[in-house]
Protein backbone atom coordinates (compact mmCIF):
# COMPACT_ATOMS: atom_id res chain seq x y z
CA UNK A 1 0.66 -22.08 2.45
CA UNK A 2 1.84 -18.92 2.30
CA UNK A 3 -1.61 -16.98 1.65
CA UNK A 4 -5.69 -17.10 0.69
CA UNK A 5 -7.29 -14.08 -1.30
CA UNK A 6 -11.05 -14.73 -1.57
CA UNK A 7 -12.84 -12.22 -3.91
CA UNK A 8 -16.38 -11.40 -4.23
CA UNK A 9 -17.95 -13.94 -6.97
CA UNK A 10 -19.08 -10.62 -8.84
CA UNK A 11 -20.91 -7.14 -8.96
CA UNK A 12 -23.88 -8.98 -7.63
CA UNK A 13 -22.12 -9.26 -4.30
CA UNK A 14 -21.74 -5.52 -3.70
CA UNK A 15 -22.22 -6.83 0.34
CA UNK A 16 -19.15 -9.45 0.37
CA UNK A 17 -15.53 -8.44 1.29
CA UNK A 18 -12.29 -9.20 0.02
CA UNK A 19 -10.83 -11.37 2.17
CA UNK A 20 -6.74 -11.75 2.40
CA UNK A 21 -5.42 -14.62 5.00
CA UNK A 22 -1.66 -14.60 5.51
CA UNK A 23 0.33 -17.60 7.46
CA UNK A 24 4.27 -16.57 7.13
CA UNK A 25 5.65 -15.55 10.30
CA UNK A 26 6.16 -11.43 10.37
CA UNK A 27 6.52 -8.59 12.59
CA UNK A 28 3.62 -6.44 13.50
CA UNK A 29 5.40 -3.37 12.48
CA UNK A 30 5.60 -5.24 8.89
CA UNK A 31 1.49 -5.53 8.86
CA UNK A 32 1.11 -2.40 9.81
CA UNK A 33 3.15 -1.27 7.10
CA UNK A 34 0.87 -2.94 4.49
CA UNK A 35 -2.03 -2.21 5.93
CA UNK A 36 -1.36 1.61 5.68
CA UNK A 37 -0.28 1.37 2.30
CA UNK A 38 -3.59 -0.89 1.67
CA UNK A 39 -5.39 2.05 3.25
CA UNK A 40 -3.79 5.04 1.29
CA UNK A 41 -4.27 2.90 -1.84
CA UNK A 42 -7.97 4.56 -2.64
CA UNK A 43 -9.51 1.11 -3.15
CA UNK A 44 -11.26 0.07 0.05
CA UNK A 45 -15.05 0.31 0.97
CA UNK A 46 -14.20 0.07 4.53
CA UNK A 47 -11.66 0.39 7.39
CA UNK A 48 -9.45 -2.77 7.25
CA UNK A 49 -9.27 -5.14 10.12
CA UNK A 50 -6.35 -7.11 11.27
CA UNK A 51 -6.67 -10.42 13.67
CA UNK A 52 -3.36 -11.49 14.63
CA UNK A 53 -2.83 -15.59 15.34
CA UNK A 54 0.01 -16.47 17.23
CA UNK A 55 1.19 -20.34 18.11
CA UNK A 56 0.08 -21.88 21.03
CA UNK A 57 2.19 -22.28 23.86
């Protein structure tokens, strides 16, 4: 599993966010990246928010 993208079922939703899960091993620098570009892109409703999951132990 590489990824999830969960969209909104449809207009009726207008409240419900995109939600994007990623599980490959990356660099922070490398999120950052894509979350600037995902910024600059013109499509989001609202700031994007990144939770970062590391192994335990």
């Amino acid at each position: 599993l590489e990824s999830i993208v969960q969209h909104a079922a449809g207009p009726e939703t207008a409240l419900q966010k995109t939600v994007i899960l990623v599980t490959h091993e990356t660099t922070e620098a490398a999120v950052r990246k894509a979350v600037e570009g995902i910024t600059k892109d013109g499509h989001l409703t609202d700031k994007p928010q990144v939770i970062r999951i590391e192994r335990a132990g």
